[in-house]
C-alpha atoms as a PDB file:
ATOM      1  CA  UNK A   1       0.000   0.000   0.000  1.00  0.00           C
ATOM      2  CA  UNK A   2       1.491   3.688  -1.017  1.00  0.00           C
ATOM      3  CA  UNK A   3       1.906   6.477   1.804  1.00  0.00           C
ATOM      4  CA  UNK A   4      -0.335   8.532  -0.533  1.00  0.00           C
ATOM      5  CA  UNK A   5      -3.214   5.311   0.598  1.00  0.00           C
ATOM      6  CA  UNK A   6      -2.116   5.242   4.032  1.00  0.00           C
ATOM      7  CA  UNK A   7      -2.505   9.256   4.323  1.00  0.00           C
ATOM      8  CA  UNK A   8      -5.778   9.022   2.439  1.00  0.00           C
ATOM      9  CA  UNK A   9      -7.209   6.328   4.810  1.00  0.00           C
ATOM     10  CA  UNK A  10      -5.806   7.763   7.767  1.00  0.00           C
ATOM     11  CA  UNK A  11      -7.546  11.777   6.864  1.00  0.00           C
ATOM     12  CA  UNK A  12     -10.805  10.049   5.933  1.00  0.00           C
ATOM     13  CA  UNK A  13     -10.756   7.677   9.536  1.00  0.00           C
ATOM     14  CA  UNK A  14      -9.883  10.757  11.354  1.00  0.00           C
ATOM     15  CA  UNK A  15     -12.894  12.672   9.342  1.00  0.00           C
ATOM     16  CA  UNK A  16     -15.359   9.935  10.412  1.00  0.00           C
ATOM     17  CA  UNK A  17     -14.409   9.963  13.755  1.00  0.00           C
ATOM     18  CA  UNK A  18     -14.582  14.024  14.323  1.00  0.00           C
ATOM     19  CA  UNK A  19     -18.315  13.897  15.039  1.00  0.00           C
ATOM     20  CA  UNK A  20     -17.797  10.937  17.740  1.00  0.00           C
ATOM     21  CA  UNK A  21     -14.564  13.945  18.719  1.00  0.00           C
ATOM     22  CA  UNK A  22     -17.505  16.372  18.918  1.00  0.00           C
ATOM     23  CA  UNK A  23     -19.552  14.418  20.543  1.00  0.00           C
ATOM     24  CA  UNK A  24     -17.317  13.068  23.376  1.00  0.00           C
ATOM     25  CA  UNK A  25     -16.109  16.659  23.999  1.00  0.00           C
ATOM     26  CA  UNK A  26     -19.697  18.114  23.854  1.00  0.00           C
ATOM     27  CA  UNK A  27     -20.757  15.166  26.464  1.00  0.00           C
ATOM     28  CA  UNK A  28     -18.102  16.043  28.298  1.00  0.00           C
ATOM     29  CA  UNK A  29     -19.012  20.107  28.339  1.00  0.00           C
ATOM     30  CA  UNK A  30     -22.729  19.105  29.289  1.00  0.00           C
ATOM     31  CA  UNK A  31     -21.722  16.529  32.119  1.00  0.00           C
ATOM     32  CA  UNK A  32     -19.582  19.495  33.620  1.00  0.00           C
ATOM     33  CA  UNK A  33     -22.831  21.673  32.963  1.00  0.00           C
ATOM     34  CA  UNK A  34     -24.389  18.956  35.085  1.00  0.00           C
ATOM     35  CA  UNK A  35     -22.814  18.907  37.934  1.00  0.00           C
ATOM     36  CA  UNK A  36     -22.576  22.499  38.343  1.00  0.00           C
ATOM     37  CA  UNK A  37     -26.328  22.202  38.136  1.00  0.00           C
ATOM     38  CA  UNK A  38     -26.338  19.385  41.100  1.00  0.00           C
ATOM     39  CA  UNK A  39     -23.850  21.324  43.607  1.00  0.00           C
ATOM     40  CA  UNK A  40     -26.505  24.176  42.894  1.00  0.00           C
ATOM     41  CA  UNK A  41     -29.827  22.044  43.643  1.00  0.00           C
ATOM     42  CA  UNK A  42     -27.867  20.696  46.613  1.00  0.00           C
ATOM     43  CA  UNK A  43     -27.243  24.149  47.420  1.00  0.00           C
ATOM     44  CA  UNK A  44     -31.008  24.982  47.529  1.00  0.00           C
ATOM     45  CA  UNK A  45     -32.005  21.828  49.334  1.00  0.00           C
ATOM     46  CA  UNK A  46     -29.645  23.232  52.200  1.00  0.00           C
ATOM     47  CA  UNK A  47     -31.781  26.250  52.456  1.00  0.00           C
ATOM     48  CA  UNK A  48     -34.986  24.004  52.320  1.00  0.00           C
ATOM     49  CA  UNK A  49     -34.026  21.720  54.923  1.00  0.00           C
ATOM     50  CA  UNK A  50     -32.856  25.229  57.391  1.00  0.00           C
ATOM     51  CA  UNK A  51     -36.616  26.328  56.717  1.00  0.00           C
ATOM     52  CA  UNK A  52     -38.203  23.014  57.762  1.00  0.00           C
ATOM     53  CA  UNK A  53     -36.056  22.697  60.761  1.00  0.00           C
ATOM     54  CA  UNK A  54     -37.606  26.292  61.376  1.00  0.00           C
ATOM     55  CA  UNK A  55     -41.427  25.472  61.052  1.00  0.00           C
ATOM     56  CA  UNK A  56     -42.281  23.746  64.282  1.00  0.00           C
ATOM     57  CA  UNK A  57     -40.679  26.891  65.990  1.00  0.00           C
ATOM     58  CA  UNK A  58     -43.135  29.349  63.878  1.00  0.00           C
ATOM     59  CA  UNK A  59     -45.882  27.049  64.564  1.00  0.00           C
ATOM     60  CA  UNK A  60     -44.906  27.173  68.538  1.00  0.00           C
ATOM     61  CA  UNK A  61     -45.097  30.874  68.162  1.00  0.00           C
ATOM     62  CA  UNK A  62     -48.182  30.994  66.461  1.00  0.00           C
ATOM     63  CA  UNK A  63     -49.708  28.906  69.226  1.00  0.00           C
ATOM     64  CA  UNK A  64     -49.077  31.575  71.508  1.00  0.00           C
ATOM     65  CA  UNK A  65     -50.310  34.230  69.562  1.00  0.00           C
ATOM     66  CA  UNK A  66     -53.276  32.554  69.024  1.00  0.00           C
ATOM     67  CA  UNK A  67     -53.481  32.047  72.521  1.00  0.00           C
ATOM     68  CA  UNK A  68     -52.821  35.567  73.220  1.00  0.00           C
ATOM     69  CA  UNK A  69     -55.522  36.502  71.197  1.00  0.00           C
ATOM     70  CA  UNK A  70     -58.258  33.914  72.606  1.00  0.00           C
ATOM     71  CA  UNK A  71     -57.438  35.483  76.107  1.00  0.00           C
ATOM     72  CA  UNK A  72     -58.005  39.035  74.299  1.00  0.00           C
ATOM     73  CA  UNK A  73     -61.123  37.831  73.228  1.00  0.00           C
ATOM     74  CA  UNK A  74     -62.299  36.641  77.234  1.00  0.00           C
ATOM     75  CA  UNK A  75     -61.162  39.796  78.477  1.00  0.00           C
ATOM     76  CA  UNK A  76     -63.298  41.440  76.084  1.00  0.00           C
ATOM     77  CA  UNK A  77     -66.458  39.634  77.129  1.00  0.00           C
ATOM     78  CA  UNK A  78     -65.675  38.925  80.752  1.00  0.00           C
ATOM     79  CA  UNK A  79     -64.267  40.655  83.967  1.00  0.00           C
ATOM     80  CA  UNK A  80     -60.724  40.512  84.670  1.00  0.00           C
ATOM     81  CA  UNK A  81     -61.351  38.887  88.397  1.00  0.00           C
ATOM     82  CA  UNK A  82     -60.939  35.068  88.853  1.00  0.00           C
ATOM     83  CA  UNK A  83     -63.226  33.039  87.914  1.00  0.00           C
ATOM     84  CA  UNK A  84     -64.039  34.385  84.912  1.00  0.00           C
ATOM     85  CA  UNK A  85     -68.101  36.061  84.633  1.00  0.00           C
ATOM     86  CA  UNK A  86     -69.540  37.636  82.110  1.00  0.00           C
ATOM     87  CA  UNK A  87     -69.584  41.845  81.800  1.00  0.00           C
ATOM     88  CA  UNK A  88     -72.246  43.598  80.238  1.00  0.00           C
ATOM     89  CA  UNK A  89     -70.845  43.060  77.020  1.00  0.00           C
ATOM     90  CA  UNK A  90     -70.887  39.182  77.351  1.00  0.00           C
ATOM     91  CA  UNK A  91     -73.986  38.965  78.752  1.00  0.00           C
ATOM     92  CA  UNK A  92     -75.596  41.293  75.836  1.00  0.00           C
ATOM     93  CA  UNK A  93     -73.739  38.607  73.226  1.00  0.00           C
ATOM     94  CA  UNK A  94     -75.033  35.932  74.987  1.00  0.00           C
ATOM     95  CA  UNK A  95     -78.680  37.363  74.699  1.00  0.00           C
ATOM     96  CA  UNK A  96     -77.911  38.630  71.008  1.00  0.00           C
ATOM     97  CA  UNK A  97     -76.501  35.634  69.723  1.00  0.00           C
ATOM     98  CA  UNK A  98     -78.852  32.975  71.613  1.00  0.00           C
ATOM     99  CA  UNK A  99     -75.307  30.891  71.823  1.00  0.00           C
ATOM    100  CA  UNK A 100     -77.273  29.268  75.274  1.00  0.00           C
ATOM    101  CA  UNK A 101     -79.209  27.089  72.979  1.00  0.00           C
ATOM    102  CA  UNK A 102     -76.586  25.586  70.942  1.00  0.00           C
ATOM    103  CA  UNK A 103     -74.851  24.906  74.303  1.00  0.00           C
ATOM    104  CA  UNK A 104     -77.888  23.644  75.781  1.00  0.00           C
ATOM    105  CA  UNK A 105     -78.453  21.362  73.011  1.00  0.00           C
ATOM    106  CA  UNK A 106     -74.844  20.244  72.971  1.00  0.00           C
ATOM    107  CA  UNK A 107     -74.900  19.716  76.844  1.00  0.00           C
ATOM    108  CA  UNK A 108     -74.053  15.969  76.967  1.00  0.00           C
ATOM    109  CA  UNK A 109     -72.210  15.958  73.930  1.00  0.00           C
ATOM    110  CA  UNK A 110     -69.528  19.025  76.015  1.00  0.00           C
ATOM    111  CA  UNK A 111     -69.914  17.009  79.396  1.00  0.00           C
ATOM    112  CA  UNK A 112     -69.203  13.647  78.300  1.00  0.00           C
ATOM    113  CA  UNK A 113     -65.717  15.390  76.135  1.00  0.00           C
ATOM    114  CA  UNK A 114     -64.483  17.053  79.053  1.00  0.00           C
ATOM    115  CA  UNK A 115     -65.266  13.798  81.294  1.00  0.00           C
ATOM    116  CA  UNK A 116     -63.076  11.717  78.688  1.00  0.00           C
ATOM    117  CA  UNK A 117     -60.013  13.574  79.971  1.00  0.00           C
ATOM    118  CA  UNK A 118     -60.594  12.501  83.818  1.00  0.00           C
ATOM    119  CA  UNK A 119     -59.812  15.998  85.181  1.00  0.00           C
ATOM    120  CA  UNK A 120     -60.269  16.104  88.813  1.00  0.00           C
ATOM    121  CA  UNK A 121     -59.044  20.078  89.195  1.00  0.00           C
ATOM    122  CA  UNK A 122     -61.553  23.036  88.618  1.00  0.00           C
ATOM    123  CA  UNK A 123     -59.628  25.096  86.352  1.00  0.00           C
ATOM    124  CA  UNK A 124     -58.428  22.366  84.152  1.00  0.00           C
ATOM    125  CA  UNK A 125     -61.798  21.609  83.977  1.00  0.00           C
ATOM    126  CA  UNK A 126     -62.621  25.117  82.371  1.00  0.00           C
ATOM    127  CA  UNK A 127     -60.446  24.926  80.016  1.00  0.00           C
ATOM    128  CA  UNK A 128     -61.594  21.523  78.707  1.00  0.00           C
ATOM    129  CA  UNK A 129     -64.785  23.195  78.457  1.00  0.00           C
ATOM    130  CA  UNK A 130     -63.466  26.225  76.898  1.00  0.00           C
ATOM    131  CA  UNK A 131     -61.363  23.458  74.130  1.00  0.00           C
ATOM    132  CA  UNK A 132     -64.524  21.529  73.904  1.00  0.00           C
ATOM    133  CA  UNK A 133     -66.727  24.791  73.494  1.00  0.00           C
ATOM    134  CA  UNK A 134     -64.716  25.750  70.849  1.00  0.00           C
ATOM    135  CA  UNK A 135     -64.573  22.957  68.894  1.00  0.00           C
ATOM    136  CA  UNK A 136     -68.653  22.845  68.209  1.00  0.00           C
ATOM    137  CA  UNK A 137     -67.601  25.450  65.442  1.00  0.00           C
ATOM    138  CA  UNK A 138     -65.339  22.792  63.113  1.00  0.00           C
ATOM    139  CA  UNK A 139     -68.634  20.376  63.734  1.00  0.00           C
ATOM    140  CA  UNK A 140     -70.261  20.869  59.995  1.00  0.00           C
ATOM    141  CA  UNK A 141     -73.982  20.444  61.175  1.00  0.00           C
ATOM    142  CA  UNK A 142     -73.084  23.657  63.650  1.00  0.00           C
ATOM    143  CA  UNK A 143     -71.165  25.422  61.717  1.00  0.00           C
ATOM    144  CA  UNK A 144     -73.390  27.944  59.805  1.00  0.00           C
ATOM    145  CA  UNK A 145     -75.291  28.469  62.701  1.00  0.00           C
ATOM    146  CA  UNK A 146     -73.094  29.387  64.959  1.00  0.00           C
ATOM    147  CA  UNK A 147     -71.466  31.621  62.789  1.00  0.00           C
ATOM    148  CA  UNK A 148     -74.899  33.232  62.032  1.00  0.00           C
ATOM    149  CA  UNK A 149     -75.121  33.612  65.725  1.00  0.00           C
ATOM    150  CA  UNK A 150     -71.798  35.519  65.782  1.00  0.00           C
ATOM    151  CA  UNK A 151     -73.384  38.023  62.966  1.00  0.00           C
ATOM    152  CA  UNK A 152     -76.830  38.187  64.530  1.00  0.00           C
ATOM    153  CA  UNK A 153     -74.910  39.756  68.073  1.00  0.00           C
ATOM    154  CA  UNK A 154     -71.884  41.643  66.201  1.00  0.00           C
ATOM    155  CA  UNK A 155     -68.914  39.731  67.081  1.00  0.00           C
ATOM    156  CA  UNK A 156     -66.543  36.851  65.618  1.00  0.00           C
ATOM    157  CA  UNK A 157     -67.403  33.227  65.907  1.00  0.00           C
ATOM    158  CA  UNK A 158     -64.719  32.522  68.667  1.00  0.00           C
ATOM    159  CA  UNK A 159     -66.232  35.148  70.940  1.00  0.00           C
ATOM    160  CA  UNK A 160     -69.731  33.667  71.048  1.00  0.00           C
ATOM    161  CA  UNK A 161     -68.017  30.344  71.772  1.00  0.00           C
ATOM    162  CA  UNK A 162     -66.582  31.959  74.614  1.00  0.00           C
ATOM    163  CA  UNK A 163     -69.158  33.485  75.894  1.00  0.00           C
ATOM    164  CA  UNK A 164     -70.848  29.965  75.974  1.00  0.00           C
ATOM    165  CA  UNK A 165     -68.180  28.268  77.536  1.00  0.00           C
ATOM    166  CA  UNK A 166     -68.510  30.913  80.347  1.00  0.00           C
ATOM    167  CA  UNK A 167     -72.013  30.336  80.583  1.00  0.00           C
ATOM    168  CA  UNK A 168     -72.238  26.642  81.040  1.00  0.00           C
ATOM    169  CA  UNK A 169     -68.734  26.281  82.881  1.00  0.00           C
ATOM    170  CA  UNK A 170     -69.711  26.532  86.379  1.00  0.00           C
ATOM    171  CA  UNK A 171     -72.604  23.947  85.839  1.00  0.00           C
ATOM    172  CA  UNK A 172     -70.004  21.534  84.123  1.00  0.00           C
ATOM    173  CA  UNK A 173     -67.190  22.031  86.727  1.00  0.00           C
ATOM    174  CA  UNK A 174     -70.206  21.540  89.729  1.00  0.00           C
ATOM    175  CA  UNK A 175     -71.848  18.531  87.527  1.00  0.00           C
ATOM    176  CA  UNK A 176     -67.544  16.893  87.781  1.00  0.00           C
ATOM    177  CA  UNK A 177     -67.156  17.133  91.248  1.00  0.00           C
ATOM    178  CA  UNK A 178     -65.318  20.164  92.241  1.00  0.00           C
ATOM    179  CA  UNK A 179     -66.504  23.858  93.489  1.00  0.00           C
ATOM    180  CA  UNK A 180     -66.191  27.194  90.707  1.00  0.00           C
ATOM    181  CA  UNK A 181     -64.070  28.507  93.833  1.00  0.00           C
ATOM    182  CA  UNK A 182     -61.508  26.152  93.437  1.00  0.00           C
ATOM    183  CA  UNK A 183     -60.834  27.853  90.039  1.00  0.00           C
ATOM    184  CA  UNK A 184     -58.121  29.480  91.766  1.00  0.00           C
ATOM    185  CA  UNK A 185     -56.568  26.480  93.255  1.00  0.00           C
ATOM    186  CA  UNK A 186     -53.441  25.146  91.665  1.00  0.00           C
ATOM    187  CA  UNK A 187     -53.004  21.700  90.819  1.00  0.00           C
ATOM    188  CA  UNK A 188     -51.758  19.558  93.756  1.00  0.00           C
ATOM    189  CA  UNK A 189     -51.077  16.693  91.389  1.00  0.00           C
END
């Protein structure tokens, strides 16, 4: 075989291989493209995983806000003294909203609730009420009228419930045992 062959074969194998050239360098270029990409998504998962570890703190400070705000709410409808009693303004929601019937009707439903949690102390007692109160608004078949009843006397749906949970707390924490004077007791257990 001539040199003139040889070159010939040797330009038109190195011709046929440039694109597999191209392609091995382009592959190359995107694979570096890659994992630039990767060290950046791993970058931004870093930042998501800092925010999730951060939720359960917001939601521990939303708790107490909200709690804040439900004690806002009591002090708005009730005296400041201990136990808690409706002020003028409670008592004219209570009448307003007719929240004393939905209670009423609920009675067993809010005793047996707060009895499920064995509570032998007055003021826990009251607050299982209050939590129990409270919760007739997520019932569906209560829902719309309660919140109707909220309208009908000019105030939010929490503050009726609260006003409710005022009203029927003594006969609850009497009905379980203990005396509305212990309210002030503290826990000896």
């Amino acid at each position: 075989m001539s040199k003139e062959k040889i070159i010939e074969l040797v330009i038109i194998g190195g011709i046929s291989l440039l694109p597999a050239i191209i392609a091995f360098i382009s592959l190359a270029f995107k694979a570096g493209k890659l994992t630039n990409h990767v060290a950046e998504i791993d970058k931004d998962l870093d930042e998501v995983r800092k925010d999730v570890k951060a939720i359960p703190l917001i939601f521990g400070k939303l708790n107490k806000i909200e709690l804040s705000i439900e004690q806002l709410k009591g002090a708005k409808v009730s005296f400041s003294n201990s136990p808690m009693t409706l002020n003028e303004f409670g008592k004219k929601v209570l009448d307003q909203s007719k929240i004393r019937e939905v209670i009423d009707a609920n009675y067993d439903y809010i005793l047996s609730e707060v009895k499920k949690k064995d509570i032998t102390n007055a003021y826990r007692i009251q607050e299982s009420v209050f939590e129990v109160v409270k919760g007739l608004k997520d019932i569906p078949e209560y829902t719309k009228d309660i919140e109707d009843r909220a309208f009908r006397s000019g105030v939010d749906v929490d503050t009726v419930l609260i006003v409710g949970a005022i009203d029927i707390r003594d006969t609850i924490i009497t009905e379980l045992g203990c005396k509305v004077e212990d309210l002030d007791t503290p826990d000896k257990k």
